[in-house]
Protein backbone atom coordinates (compact mmCIF):
# COMPACT_ATOMS: atom_id res chain seq x y z
CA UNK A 1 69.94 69.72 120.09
CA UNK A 2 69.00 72.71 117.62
CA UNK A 3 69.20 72.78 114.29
CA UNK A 4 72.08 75.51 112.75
CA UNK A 5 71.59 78.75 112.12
CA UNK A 6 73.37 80.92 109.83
CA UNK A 7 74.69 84.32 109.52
CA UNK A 8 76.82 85.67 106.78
CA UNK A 9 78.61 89.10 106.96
CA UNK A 10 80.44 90.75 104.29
CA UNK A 11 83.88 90.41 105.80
CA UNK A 12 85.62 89.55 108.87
CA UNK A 13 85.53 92.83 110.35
CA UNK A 14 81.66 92.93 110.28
CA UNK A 15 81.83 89.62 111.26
CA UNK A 16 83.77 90.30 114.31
CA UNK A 17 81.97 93.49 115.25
CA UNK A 18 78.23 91.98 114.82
CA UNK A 19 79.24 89.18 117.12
CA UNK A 20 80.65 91.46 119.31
CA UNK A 21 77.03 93.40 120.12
CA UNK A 22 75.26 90.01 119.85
CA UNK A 23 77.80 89.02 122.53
CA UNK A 24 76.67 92.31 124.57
CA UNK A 25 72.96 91.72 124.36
CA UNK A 26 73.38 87.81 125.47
CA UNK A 27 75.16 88.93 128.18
CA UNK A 28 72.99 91.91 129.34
CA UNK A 29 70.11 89.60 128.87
CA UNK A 30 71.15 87.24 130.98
CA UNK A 31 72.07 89.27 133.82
CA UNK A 32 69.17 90.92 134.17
CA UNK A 33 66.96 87.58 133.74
CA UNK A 34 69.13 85.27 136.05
CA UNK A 35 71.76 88.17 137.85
CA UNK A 36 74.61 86.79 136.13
CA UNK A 37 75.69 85.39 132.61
CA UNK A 38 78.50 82.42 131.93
CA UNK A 39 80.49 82.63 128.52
CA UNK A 40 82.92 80.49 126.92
CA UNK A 41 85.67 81.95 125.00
CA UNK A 42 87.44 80.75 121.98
CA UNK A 43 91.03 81.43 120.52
CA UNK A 44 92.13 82.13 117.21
CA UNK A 45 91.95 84.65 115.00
CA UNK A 46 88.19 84.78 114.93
CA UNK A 47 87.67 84.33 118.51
CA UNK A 48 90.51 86.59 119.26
CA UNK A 49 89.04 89.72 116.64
CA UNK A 50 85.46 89.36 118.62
CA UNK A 51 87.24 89.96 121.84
CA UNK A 52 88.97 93.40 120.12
CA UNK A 53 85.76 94.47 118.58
CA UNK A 54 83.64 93.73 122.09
CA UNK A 55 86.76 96.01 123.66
CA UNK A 56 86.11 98.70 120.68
CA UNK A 57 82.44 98.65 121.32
CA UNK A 58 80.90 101.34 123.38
CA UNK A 59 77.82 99.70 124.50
CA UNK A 60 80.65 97.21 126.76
CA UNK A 61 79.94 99.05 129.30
CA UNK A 62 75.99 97.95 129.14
CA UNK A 63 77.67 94.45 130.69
CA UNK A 64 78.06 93.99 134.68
CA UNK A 65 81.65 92.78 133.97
CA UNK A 66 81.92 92.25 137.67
CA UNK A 67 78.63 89.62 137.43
CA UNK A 68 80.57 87.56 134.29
CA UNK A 69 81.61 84.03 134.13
CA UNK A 70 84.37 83.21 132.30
CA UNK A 71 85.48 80.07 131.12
CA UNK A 72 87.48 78.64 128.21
CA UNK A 73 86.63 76.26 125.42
CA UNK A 74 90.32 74.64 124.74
CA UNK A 75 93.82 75.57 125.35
CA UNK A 76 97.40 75.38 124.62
CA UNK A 77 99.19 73.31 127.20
CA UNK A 78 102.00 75.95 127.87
CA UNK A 79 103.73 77.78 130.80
CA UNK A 80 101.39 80.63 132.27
CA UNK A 81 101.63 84.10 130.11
CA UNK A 82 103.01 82.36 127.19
CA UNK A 83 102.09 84.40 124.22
CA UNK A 84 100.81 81.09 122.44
CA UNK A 85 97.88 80.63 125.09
CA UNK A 86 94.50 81.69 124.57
CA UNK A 87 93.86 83.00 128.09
CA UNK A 88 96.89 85.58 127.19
CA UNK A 89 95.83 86.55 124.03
CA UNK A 90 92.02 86.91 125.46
CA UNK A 91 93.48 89.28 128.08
CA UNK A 92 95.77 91.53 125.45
CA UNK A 93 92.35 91.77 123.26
CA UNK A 94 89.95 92.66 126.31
CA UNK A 95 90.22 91.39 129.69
CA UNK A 96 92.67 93.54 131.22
CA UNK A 97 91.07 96.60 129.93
CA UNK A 98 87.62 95.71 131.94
CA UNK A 99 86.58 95.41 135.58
CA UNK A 100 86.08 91.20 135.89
CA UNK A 101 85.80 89.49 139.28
CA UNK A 102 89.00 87.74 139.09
CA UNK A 103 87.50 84.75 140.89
CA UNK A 104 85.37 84.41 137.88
CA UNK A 105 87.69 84.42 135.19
CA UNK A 106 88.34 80.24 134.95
CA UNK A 107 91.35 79.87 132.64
CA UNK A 108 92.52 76.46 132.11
CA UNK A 109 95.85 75.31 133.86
CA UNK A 110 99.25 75.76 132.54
CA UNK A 111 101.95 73.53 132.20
CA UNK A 112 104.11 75.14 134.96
CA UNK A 113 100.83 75.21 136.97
CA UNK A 114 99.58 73.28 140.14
CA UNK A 115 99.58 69.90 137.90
CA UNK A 116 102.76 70.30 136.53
CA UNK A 117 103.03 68.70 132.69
CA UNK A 118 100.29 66.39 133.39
CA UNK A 119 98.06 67.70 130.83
CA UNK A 120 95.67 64.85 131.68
CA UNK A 121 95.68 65.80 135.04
CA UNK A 122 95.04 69.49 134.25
CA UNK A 123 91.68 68.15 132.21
CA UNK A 124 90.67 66.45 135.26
CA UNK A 125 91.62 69.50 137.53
CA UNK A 126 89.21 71.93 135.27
CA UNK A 127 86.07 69.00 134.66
CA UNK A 128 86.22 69.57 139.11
CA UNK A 129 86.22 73.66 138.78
CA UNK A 130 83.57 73.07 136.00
CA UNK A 131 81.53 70.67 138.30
CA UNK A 132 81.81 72.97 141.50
CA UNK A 133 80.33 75.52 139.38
CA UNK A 134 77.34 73.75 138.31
CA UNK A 135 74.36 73.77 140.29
CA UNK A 136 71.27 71.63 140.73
CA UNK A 137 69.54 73.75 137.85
CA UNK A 138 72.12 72.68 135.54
CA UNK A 139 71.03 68.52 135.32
CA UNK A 140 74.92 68.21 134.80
CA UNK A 141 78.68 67.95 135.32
CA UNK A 142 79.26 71.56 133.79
CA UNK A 143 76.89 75.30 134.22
CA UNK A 144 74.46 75.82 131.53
CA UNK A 145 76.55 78.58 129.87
CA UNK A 146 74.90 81.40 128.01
CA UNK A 147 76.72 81.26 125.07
CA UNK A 148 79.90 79.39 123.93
CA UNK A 149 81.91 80.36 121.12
CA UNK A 150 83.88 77.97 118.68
CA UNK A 151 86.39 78.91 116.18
CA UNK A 152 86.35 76.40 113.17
CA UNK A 153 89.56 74.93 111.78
CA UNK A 154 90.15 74.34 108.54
CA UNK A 155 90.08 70.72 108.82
CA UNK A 156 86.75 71.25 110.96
CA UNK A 157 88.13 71.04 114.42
CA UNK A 158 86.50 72.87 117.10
CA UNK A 159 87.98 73.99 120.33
CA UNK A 160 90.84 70.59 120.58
CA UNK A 161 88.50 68.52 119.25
CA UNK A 162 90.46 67.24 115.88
CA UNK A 163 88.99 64.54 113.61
CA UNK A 164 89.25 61.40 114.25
CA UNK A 165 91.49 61.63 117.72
CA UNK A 166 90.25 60.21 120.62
CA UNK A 167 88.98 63.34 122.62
CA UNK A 168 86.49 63.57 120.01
CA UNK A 169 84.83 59.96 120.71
CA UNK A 170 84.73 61.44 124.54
CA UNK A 171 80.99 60.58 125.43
CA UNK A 172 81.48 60.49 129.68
CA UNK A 173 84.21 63.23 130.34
CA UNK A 174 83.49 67.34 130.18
CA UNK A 175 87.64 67.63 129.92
CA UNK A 176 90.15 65.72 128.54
CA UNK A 177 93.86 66.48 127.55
CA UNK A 178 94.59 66.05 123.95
CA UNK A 179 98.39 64.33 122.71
CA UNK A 180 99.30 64.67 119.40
CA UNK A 181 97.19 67.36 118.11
CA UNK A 182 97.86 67.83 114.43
CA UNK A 183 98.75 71.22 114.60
CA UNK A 184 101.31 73.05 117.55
CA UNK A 185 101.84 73.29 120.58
CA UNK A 186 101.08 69.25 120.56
CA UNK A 187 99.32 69.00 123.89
CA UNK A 188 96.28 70.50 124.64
CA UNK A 189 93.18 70.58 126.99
CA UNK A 190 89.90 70.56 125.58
CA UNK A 191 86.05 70.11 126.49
CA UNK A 192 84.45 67.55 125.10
CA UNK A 193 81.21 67.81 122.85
CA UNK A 194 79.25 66.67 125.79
CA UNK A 195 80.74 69.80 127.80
CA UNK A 196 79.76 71.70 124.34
CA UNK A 197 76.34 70.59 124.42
CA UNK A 198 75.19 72.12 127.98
CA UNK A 199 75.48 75.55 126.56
CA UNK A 200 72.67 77.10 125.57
CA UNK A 201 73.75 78.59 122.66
CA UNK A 202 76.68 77.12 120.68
CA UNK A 203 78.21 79.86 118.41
CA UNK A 204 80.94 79.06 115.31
CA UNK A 205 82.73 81.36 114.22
CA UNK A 206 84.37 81.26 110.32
CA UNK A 207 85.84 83.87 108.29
CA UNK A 208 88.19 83.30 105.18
CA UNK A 209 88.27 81.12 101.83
CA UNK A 210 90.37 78.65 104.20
CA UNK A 211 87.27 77.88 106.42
CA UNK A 212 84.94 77.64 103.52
CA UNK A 213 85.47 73.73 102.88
CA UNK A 214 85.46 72.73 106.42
CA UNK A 215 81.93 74.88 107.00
CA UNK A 216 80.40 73.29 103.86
CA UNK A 217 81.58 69.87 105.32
CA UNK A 218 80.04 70.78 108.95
CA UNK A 219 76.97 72.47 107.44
CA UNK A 220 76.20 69.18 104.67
CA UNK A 221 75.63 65.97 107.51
CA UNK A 222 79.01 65.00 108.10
CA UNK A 223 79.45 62.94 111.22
CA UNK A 224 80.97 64.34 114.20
CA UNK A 225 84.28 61.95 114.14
CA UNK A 226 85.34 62.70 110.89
CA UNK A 227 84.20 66.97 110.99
CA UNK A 228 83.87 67.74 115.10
CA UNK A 229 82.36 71.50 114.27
CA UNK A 230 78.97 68.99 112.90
CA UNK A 231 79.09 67.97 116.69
CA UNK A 232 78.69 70.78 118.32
CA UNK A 233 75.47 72.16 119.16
CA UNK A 234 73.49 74.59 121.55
CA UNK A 235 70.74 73.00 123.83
CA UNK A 236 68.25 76.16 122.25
CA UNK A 237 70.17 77.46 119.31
CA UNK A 238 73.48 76.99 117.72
CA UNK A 239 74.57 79.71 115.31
CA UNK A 240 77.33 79.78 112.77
CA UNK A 241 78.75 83.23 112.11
CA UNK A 242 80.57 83.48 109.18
CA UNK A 243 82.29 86.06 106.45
CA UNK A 244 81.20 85.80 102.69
CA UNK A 245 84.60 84.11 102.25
CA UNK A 246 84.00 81.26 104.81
CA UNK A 247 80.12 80.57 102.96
CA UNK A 248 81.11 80.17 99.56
CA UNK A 249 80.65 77.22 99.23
CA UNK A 250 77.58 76.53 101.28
CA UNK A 251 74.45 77.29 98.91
CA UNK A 252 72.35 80.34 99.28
CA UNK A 253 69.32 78.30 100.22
CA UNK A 254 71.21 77.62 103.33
CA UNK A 255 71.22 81.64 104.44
CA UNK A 256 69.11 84.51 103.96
CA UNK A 257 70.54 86.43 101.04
CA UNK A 258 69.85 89.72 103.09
CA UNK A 259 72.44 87.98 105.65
CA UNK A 260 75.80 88.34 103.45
C-alpha cells in the first residue's frame, strides 16, 4: 500500500475544481494507455461538488465518456430515484448531462430493486457485478479501478465503513450491507477496505473545520477499526485532497506550504 499524499487548497471550491481536472487527466490517461478507465464515485458534499465542477469544466469533453466505468463506493439503501441516494445526486451533478454507455454506469441496488429489502443480498448481488467485471489482469474479486474517491466523515468513516461496526473488520468480502449505521438512512451497502485497496489510486476528499479532527486522526497512525479513512489506501498512490479548513490541524510538515 502507498504512503498518503497531501494536497491542500484554499477552499472548497478550489478544492472541488482541482480534483475535478485531476479527475480529467486520470481518466484521459487511462484511456489512451489501456482504451478505457474505471472510477469510483463518492457521495456527499465533497464528492457531490467534484462531480459539478467536472460538469463546469470545459476540458470534460477531453474524456471518452462512452469508454467510462462507473461504479460506486457506498450507498443509501433506498427506493430507486430517491433524492437521498448517491447514484441520484451523481446524476443531477453530471451524469445526465454527458454521453455514458449506460451498461457501464454500475449503481448499487435499491431497496425496491431485484433483491427487494435484503440489503445483504444487494451486497452480494454487486461483489458478483464487481467480480464479472474483473479480469485475469486484475489478481482479484473486483477491476483494478483507476481512481476511487472517498469522502471523509467527521467521525472518519469512509464510504459505509463507520468505526468500529462490523463491515469495517470485513477482510474476505468486496461488499457487504451495513445495519445500524450511525448516521441516516440506517441501512447501507458498502465496499469493504479490501474492495478499496484494488484501486490504484485511493483519493479522500475533506473540506471544512468539521473534517479537520477526523483527517488529523486518519493522517497521525490511527488504526483502521477505530478511524476507517487510515484504512484506505491506493495500490500506487493514495491522495488526500483537502481545503485549508479540513488541514488545520494536521502540521505543515505534513504538506507543502505552496499546496494551501
Amino acid at each position: 500500500m502507498s504512503t498518503p499524499q497531501l494536497v491542500v487548497h484554499h477552499d472548497k471550491e478550489l478544492m472541488a475544481q482541482a480534483a475535478a481536472a485531476r479527475l480529467i487527466t486520470k481518466i484521459v490517461d487511462a484511456q489512451a494507455s489501456r482504451g478505457s478507465a474505471s472510477v469510483v464515485l463518492t457521495g456527499g458534499r465533497n464528492g457531490n461538488g467534484l462531480l459539478a465542477a467536472l460538469a463546469a469544466a470545459p476540458a470534460r469533453d477531453a474524456i471518452d465518456w462512452g469508454r467510462l466505468d462507473l461504479w460506486w463506493g457506498d450507498e443509501r439503501f433506498l427506493p430507486e430515484g430517491d433524492p437521498e441516494r448517491n447514484v441520484t445526486q451523481a446524476r443531477e451533478a453530471l451524469l445526465d448531462s454527458v454521453s455514458l454507455d449506460p451498461q457501464r454506469v454500475h449503481a448499487m441496488p435499491a431497496s425496491d430493486g431485484p433483491y427487494g429489502a435484503d440489503a445483504d443480498a444487494a451486497a452480494a448481488g454487486y461483489a458478483e457485478e464487481l467480480a464479472r467485471a474483473a479480469g485475469p489482469e486484475n489478481h482479484g474479486a473486483v477491476p483494478t479501478f483507476d481512481v476511487l474517491m472517498l469522502g471523509v466523515g467527521p467521525d472518519t468513516h469512509v464510504a459505509s465503513l463507520f468505526p468500529e461496526l462490523p463491515a469495517v473488520r470485513e477482510t474476505e468480502r468486496t461488499v457487504v450491507g451495513v445495519h445500524g449505521a450511525p448516521k441516516p438512512p440506517p441501512t447501507r451497502v458498502t465496499l469493504t477496505l479490501p474492495a478499496i485497496r484494488a484501486a490504484r489510486e485511493v483519493w479522500l476528499l475533506a473540506a471544512g473545520e468539521d473534517k479537520a479532527k477526523a483527517a488529523a486522526i486518519a493522517l497521525s497512525g490511527a488504526g483502521e477499526i477505530q478511524a476507517p479513512a487510515a484504512g484506505a489506501q491506493g495500490r500506487s498512490r493514495t491522495l488526500w485532497l483537502l481545503d485549508a479548513a479540513a488541514a488545520s490541524q494536521l502540521p505543515r510538515s505534513m504538506y507543502p506550504p505552496a499546496s494551501a
